[in-house]
N, C-alpha and C. Protein backbone atom coordinates (compact mmCIF):
# COMPACT_ATOMS: atom_id res chain seq x y z
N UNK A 1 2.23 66.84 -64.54
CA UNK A 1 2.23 68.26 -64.84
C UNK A 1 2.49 69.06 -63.56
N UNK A 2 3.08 70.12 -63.78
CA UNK A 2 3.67 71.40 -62.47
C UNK A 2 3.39 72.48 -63.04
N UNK A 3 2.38 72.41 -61.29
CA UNK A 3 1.92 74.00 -61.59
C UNK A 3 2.63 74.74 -60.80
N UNK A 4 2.41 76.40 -61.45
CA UNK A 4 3.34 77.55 -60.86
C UNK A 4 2.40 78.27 -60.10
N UNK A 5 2.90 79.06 -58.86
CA UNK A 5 2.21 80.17 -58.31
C UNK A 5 2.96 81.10 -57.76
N UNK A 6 3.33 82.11 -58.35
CA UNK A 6 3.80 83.25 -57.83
C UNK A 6 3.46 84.06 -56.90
N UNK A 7 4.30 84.48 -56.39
CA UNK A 7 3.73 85.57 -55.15
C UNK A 7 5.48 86.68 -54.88
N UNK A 8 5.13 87.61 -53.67
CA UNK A 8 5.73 87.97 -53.46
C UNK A 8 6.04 89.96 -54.25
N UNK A 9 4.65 89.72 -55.30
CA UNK A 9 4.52 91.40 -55.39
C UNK A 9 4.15 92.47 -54.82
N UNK A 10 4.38 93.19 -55.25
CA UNK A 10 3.52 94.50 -54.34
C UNK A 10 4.08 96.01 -54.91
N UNK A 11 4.30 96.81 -54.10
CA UNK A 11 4.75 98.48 -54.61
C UNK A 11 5.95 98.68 -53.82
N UNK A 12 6.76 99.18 -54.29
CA UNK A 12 8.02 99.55 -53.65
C UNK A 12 8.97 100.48 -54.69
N UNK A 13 9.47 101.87 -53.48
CA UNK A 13 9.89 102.72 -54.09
C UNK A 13 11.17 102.12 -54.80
N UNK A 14 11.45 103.33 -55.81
CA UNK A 14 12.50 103.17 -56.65
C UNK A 14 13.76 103.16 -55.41
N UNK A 15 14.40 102.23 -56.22
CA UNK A 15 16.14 101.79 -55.02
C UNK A 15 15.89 100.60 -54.20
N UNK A 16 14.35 100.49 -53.77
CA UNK A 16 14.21 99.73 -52.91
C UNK A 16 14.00 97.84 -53.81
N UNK A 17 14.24 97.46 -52.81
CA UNK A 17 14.25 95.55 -53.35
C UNK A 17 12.60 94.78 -52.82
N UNK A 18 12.81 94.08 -53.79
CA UNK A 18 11.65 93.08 -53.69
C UNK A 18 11.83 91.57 -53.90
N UNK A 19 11.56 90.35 -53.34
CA UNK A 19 11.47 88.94 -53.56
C UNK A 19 10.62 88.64 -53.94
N UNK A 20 10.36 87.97 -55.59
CA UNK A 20 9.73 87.47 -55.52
C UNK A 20 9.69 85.59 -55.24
N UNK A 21 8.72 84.92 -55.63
CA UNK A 21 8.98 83.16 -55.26
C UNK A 21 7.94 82.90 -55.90
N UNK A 22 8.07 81.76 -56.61
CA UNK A 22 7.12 80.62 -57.29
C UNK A 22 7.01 79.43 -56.79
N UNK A 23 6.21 79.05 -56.13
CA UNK A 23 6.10 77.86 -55.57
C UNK A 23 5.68 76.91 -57.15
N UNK A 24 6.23 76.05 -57.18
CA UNK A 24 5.46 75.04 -57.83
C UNK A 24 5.09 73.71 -57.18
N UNK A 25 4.19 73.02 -57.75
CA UNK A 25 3.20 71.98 -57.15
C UNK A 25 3.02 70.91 -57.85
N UNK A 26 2.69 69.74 -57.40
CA UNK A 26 2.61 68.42 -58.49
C UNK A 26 2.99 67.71 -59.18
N UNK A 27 4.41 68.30 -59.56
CA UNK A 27 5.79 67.48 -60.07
C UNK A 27 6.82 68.73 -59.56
N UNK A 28 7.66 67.46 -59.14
CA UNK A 28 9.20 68.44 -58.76
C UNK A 28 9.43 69.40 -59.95
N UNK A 29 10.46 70.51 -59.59
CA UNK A 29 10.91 71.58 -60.71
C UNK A 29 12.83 71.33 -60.73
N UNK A 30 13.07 70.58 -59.84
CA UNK A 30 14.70 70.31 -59.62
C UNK A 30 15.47 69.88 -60.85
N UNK A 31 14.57 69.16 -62.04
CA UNK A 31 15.47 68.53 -63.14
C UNK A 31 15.41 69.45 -64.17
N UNK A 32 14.12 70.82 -64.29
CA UNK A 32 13.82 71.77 -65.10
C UNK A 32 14.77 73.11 -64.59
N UNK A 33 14.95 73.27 -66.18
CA UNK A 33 15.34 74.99 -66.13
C UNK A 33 14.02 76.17 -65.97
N UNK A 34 13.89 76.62 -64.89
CA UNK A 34 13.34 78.10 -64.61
C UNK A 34 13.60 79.02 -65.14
N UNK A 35 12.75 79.95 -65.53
CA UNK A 35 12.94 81.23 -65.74
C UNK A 35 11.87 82.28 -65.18
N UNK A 36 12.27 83.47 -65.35
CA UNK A 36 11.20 84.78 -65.37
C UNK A 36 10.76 85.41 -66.62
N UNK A 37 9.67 86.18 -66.80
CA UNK A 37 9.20 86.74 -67.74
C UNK A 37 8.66 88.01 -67.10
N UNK A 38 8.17 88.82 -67.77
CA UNK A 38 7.58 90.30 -67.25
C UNK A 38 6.92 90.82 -68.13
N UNK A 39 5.79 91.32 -68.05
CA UNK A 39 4.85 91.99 -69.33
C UNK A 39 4.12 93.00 -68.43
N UNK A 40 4.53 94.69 -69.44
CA UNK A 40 4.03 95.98 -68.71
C UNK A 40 2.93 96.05 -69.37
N UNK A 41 2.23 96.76 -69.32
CA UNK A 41 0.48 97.08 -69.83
C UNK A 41 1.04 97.89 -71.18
N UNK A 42 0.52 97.34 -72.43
CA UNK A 42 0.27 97.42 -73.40
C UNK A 42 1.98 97.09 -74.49
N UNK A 43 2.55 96.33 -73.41
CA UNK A 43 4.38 96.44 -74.20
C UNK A 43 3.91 94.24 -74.22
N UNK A 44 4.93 93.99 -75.34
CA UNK A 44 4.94 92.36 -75.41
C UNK A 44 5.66 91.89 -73.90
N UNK A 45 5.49 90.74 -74.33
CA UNK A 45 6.31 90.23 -72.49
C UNK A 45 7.55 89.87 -72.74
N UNK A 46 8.78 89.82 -71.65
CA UNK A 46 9.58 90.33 -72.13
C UNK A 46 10.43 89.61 -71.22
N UNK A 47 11.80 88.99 -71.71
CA UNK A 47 12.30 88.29 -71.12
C UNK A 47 13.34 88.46 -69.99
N UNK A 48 13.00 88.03 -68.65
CA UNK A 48 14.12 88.38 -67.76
C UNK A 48 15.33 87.56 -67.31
N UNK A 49 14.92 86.47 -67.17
CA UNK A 49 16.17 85.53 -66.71
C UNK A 49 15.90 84.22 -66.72
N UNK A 50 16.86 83.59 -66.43
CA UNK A 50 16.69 81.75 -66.61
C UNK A 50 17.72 81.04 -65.50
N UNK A 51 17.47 80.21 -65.53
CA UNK A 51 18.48 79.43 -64.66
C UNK A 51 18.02 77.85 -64.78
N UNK A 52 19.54 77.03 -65.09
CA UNK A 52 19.65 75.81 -65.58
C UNK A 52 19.39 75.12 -64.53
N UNK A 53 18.57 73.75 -64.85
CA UNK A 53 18.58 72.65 -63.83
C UNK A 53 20.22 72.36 -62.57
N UNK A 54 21.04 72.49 -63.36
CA UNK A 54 22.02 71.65 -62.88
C UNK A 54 23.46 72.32 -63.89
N UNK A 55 24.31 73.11 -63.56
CA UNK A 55 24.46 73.21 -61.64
C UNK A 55 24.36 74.88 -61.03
N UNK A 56 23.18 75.11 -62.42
CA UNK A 56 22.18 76.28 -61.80
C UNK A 56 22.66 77.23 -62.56
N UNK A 57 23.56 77.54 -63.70
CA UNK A 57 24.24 78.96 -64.17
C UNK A 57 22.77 79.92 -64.90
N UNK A 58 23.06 80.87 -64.94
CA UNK A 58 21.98 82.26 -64.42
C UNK A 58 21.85 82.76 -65.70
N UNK A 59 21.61 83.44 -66.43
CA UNK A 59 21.63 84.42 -67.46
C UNK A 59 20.77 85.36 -67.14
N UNK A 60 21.11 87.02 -67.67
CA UNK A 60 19.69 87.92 -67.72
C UNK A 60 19.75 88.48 -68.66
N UNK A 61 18.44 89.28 -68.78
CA UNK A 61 18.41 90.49 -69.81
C UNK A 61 19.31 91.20 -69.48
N UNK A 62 20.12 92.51 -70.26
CA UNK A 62 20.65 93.38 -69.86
C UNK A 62 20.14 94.33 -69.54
N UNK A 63 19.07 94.46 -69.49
CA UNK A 63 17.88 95.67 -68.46
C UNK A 63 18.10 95.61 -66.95
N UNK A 64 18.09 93.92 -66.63
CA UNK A 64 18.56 93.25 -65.11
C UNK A 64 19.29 93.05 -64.97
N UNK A 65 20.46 93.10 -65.77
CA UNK A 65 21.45 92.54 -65.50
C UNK A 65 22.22 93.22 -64.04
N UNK A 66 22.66 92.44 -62.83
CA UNK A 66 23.41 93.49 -62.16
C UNK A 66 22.65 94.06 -60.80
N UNK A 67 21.41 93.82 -61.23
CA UNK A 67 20.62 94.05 -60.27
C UNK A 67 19.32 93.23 -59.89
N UNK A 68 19.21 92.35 -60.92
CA UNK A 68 18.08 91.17 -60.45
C UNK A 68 19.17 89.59 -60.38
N UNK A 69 19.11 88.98 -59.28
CA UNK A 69 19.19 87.64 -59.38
C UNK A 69 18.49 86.75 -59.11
N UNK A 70 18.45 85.55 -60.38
CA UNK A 70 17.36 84.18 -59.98
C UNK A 70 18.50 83.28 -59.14
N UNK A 71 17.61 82.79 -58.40
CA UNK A 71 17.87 81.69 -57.24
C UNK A 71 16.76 80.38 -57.20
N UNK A 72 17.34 78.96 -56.79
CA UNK A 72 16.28 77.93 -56.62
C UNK A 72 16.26 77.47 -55.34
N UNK A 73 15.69 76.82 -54.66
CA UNK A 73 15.85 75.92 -53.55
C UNK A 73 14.75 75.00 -53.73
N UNK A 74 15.55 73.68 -54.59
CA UNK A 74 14.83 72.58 -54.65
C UNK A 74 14.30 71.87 -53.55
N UNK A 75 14.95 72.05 -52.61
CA UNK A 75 14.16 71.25 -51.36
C UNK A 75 12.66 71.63 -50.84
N UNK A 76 12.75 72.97 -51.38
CA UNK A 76 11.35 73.65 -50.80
C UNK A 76 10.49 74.07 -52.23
N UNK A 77 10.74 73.20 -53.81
CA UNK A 77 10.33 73.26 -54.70
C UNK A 77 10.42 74.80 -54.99
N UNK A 78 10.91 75.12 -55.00
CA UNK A 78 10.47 76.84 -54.95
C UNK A 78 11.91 77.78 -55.92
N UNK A 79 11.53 78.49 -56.80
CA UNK A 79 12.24 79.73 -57.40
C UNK A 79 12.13 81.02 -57.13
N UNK A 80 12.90 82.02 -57.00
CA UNK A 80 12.87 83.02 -56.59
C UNK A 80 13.48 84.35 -57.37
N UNK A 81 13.08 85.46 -57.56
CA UNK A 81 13.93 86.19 -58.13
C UNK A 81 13.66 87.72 -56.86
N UNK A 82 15.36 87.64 -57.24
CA UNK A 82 15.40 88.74 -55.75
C UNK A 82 15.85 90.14 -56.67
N UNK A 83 15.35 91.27 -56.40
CA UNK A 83 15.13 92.22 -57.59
C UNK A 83 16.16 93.09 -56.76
N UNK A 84 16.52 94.19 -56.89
CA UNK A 84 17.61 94.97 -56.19
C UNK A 84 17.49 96.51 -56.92
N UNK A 85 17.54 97.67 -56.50
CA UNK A 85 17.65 98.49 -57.26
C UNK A 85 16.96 98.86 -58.00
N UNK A 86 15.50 98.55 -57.83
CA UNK A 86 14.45 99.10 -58.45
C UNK A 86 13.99 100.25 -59.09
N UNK A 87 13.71 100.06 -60.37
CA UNK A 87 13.33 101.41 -61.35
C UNK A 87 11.72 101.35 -61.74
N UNK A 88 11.27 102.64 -61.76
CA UNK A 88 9.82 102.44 -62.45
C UNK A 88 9.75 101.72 -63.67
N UNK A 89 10.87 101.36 -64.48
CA UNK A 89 10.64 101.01 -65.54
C UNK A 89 10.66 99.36 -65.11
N UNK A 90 11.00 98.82 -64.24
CA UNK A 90 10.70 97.57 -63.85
C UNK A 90 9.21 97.28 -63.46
N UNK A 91 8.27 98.30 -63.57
CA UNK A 91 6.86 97.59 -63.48
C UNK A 91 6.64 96.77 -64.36
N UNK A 92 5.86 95.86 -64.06
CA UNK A 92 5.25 95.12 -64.83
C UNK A 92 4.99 93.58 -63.92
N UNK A 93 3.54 92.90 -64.67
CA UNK A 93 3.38 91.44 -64.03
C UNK A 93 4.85 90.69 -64.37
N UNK A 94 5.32 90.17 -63.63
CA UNK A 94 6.30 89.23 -63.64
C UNK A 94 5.37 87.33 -63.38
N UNK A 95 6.25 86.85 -64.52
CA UNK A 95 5.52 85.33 -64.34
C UNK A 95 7.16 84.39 -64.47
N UNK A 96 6.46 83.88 -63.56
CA UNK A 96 7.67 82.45 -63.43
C UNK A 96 7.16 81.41 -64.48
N UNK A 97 8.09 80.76 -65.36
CA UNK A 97 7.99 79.68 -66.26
C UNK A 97 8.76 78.50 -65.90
N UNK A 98 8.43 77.43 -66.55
CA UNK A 98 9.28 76.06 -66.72
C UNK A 98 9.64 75.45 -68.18
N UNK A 99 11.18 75.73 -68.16
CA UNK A 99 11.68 75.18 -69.20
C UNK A 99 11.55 74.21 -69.66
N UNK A 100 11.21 73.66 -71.26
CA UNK A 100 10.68 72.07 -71.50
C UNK A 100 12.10 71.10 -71.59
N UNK A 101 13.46 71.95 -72.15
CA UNK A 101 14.12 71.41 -72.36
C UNK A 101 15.60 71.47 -71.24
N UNK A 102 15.27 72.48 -70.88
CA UNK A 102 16.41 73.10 -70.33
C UNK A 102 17.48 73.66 -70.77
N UNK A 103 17.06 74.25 -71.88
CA UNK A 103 17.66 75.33 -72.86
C UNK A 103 17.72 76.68 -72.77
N UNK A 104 16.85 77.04 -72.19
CA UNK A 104 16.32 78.77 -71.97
C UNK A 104 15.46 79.29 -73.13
N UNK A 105 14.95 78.46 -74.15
CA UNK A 105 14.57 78.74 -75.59
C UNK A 105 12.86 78.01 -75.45
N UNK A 106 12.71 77.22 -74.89
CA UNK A 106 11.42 76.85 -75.03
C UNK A 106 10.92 76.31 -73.51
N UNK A 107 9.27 77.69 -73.37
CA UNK A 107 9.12 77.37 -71.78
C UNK A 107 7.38 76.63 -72.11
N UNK A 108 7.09 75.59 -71.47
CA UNK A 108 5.79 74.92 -71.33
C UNK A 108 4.42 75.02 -70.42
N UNK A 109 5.08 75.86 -69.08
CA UNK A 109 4.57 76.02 -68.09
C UNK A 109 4.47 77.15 -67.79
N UNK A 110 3.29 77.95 -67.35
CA UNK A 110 3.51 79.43 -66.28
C UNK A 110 2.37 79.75 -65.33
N UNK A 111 3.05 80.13 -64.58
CA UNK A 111 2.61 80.63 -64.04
C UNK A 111 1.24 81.88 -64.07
N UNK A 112 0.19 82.14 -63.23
CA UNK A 112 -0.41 83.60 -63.23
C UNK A 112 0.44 84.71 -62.88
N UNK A 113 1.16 84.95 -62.33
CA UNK A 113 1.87 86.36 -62.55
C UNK A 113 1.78 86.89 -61.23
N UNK A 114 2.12 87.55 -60.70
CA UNK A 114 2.46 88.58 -59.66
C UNK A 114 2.62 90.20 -60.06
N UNK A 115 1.79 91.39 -59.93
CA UNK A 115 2.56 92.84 -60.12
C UNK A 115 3.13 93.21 -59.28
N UNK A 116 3.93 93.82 -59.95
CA UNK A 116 5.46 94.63 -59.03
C UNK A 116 4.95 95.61 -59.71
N UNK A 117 5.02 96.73 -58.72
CA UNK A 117 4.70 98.05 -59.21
C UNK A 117 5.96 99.17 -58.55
N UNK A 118 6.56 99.49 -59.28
CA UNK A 118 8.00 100.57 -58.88
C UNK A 118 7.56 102.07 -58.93
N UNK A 119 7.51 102.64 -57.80
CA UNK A 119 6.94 104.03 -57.50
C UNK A 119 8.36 105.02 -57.58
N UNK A 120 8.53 106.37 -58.27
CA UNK A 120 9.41 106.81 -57.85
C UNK A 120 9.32 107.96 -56.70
């Protein structure tokens, strides 16, 4: 089993960028598809992006599209989503997941979450 730990939140004005990173632990994440998720206070959680094991192609919401990209670096077990262009409406906990299949359709694993909080 692989566990997730996110980090890399905090407050940052609107326009401005943020990294986040999920370390995971205890089994490699290199053969799994990653993704992000995001859930604002009192809205369902809500899907942001994915990215395939191999040979990594990306998808997003069209909320992010354009301005968030996921990234991996298997050597250092680690996922990342680098945010760009920040809107208040991008608050919310963001949680890193692990794909069971590597589909983008069914995730097994997550992370606790990180808040990003977008000030304007």
């Amino acid at each position: 089993q692989v566990q997730l730990v996110e980090s890399g939140g905090g407050l940052v004005q609107a326009g401005g960028s943020l990294r986040l990173s999920c370390a995971a632990s205890g089994r490699t994440i290199s053969s799994s598809g990653m993704g992000w998720f995001r859930q604002a206070p009192g809205k369902e959680r809500e899907f942001v992006g994915f990215i395939t094991c191999s040979p990594g192609s990306t998808y997003y919401a069209d909320s992010v599209k354009g301005r968030f990209t996921i990234s991996r670096d298997n050597a250092k077990n680690t996922l990342y989503l680098q945010m760009n262009s920040l809107k208040p409406e991008d608050t919310a906990v963001y949680y890193c997941v692990k794909d069971l299949h590597n589909t983008g359709y069914e995730y097994d694993v997550w992370g606790q979450g990180t808040q990003v909080t977008v000030s304007s």
